[in-house]
C-alpha atoms as a PDB file:
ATOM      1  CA  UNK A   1     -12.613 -13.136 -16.135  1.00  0.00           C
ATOM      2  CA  UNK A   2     -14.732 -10.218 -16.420  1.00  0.00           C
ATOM      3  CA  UNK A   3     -13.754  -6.879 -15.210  1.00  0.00           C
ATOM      4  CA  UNK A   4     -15.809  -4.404 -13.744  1.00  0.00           C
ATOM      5  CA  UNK A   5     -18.588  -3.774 -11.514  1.00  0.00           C
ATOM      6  CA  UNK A   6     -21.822  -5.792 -11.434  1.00  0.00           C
ATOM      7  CA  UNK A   7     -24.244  -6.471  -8.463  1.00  0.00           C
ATOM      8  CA  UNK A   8     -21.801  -4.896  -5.723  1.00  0.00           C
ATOM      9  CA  UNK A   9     -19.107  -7.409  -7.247  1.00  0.00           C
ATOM     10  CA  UNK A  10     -15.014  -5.973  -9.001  1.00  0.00           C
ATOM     11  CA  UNK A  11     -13.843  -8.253 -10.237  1.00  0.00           C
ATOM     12  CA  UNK A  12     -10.460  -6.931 -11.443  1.00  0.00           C
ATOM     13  CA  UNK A  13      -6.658  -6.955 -11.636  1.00  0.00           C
ATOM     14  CA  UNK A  14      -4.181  -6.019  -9.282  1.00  0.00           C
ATOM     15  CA  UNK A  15      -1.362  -4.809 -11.431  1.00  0.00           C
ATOM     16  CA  UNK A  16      -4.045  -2.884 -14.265  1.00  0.00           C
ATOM     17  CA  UNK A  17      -6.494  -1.583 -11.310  1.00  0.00           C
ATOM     18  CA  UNK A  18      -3.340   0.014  -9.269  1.00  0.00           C
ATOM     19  CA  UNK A  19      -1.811   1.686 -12.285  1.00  0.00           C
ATOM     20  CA  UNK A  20      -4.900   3.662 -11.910  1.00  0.00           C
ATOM     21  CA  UNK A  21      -5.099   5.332  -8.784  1.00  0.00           C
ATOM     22  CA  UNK A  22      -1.023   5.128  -7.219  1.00  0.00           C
ATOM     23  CA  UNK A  23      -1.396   1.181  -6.536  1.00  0.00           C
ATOM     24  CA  UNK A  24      -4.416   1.819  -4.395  1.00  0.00           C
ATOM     25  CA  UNK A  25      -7.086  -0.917  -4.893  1.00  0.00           C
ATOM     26  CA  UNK A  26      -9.902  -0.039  -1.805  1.00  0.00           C
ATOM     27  CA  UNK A  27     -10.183   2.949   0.338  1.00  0.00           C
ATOM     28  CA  UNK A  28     -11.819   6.126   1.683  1.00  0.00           C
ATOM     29  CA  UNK A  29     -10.578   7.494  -1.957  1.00  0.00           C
ATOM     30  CA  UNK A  30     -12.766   5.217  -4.559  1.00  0.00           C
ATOM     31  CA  UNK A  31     -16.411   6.608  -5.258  1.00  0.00           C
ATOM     32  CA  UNK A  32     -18.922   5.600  -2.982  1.00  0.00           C
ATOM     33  CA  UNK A  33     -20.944   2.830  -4.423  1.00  0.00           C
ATOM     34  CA  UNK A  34     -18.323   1.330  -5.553  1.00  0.00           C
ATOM     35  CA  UNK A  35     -17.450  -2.119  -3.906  1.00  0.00           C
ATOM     36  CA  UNK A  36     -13.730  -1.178  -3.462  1.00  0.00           C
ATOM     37  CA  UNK A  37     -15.047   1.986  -1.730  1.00  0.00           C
ATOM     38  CA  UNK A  38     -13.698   1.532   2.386  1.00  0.00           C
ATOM     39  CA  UNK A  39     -13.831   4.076   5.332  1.00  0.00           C
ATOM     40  CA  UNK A  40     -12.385   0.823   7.451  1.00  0.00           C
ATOM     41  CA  UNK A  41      -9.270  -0.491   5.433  1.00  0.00           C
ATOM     42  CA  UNK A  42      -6.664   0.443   2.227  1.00  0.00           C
ATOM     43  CA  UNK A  43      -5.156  -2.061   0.149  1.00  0.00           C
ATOM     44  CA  UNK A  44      -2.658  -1.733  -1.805  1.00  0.00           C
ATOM     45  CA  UNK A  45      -0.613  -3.229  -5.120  1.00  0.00           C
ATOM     46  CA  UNK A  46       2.857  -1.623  -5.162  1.00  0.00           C
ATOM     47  CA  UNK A  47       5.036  -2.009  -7.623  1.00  0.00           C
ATOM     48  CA  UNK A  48       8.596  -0.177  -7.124  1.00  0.00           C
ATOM     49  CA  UNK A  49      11.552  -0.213  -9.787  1.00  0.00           C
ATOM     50  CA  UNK A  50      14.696  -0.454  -8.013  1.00  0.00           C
ATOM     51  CA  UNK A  51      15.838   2.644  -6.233  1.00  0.00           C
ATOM     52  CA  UNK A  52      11.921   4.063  -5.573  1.00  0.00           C
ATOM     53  CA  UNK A  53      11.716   5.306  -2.414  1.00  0.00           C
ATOM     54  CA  UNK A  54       9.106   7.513  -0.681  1.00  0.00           C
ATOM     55  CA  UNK A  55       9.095  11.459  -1.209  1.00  0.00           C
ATOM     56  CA  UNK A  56       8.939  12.151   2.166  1.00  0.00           C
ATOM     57  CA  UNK A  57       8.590  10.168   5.961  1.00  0.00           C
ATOM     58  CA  UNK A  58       5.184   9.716   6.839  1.00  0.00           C
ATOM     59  CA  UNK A  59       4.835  11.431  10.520  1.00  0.00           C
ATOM     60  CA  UNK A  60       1.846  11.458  12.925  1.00  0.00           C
ATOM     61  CA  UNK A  61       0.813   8.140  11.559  1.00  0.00           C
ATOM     62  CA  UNK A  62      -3.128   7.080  13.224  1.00  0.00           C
ATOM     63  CA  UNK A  63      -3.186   3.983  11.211  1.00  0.00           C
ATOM     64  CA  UNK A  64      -2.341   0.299  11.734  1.00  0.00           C
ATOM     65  CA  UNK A  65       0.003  -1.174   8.471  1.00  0.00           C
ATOM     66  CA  UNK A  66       0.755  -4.393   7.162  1.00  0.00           C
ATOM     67  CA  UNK A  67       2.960  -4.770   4.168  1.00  0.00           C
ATOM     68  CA  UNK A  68       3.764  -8.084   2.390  1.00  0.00           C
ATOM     69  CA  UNK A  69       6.691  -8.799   0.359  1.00  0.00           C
ATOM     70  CA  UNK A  70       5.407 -10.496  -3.241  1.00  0.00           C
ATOM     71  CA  UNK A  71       8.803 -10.441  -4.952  1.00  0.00           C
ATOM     72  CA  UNK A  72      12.246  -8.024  -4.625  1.00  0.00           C
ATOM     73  CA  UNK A  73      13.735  -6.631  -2.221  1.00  0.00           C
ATOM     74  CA  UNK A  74      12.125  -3.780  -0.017  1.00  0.00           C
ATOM     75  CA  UNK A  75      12.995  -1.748   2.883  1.00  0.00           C
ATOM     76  CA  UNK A  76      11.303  -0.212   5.319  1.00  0.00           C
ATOM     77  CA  UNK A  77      12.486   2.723   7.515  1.00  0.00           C
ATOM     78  CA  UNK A  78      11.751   3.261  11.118  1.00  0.00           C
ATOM     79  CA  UNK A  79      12.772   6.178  13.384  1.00  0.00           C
ATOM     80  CA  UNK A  80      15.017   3.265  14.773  1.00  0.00           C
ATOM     81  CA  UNK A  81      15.296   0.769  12.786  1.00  0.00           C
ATOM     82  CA  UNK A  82      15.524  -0.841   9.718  1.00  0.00           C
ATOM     83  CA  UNK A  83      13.894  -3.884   8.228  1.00  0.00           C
ATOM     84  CA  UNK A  84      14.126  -5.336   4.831  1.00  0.00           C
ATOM     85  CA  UNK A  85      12.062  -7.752   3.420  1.00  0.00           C
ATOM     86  CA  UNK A  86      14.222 -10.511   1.087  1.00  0.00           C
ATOM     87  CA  UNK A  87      12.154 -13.346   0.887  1.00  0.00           C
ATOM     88  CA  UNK A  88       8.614 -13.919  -0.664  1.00  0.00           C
ATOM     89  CA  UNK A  89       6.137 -13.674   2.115  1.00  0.00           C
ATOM     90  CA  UNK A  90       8.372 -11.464   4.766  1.00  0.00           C
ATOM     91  CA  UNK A  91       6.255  -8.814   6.259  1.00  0.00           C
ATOM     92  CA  UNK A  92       6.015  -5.806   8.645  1.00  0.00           C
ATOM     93  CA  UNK A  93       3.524  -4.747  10.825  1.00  0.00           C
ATOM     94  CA  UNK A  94       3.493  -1.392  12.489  1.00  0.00           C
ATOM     95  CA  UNK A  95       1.248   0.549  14.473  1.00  0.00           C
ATOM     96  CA  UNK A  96      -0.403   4.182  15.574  1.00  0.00           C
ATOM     97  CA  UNK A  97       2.197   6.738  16.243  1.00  0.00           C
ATOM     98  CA  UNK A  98       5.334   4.965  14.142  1.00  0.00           C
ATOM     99  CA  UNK A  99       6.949   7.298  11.716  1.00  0.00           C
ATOM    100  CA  UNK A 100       7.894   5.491   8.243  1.00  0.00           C
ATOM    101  CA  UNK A 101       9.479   5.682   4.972  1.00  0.00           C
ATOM    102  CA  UNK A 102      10.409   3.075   2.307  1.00  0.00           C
ATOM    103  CA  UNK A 103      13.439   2.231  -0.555  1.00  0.00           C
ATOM    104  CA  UNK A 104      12.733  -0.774  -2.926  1.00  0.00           C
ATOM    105  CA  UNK A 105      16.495  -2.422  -3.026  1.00  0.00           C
ATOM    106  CA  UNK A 106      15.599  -4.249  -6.036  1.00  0.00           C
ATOM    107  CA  UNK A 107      12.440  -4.165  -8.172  1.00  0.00           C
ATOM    108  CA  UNK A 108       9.754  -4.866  -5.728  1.00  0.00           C
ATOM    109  CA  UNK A 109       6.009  -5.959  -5.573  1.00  0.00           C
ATOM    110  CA  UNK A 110       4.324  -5.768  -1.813  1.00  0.00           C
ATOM    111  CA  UNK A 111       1.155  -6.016  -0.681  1.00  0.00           C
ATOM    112  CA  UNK A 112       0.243  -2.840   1.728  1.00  0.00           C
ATOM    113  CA  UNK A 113      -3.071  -2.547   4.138  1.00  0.00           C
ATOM    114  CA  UNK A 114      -4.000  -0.332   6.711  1.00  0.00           C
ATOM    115  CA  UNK A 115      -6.449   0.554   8.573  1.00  0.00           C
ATOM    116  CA  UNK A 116      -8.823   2.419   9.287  1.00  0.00           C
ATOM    117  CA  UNK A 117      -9.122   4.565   5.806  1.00  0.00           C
ATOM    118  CA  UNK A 118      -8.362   7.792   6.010  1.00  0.00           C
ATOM    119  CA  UNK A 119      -6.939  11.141   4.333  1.00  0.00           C
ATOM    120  CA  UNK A 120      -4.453  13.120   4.688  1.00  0.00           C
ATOM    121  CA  UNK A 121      -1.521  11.162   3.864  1.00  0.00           C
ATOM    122  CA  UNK A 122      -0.743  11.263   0.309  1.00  0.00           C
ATOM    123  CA  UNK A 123       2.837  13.008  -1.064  1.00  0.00           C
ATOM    124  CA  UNK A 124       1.864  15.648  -3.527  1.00  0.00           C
ATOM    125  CA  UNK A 125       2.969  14.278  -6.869  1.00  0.00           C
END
């Protein structure tokens, strides 16, 4: 496999590419030009060692979220309720307007989009 950009093709992997920019893969935030550059959708690869949890909630969410469990044992946290993903393939969807945080109960791959791309929600780090 070759890695890189060539004729508006990445080719690339998850686990490398995400170490790179905080387990985002495509978004508003890549350089335009660049194939994984989005103003309509975020992907992302996050990995979480057990006990990771957000910084802070995110509040005033305008975005639409999927997240995928890939392996672990991951919780999300809802104003009110909580759901935790145990098996390989559980996911959440949530919409505009839902407040959220997270805690990885185990060591924890998932699989994140939203849509549309855009700022403004990133935890100072």
């Amino acid at each position: 496999m070759d890695d890189g950009i060539r004729e508006d093709v990445y080719v690339g992997h998850a686990a490398r590419d995400a170490a790179l920019d905080r387990g985002w893969l495509l978004g508003h935030f890549k350089s335009p030009g660049d194939p994984r550059h989005s103003e309509d959708v975020e992907i992302k690869w996050g990995v979480h060692p057990v006990g990771d949890r957000r910084a802070e909630w995110v509040t005033g969410e305008t975005r639409t979220a999927l997240l995928v469990l890939v392996s672990g044992r991951f919780r999300l946290e809802f104003p009110r309720r909580s759901v935790t993903l145990a098996e390989q393939g559980d996911y959440v969807v949530w919409g505009k307007g839902v407040d959220h945080s997270w805690y990885a109960e185990a060591d924890s791959v998932v699989l994140t989009v939203r849509w549309p791309s855009v700022a403004g929600y990133r935890v100072p780090g």
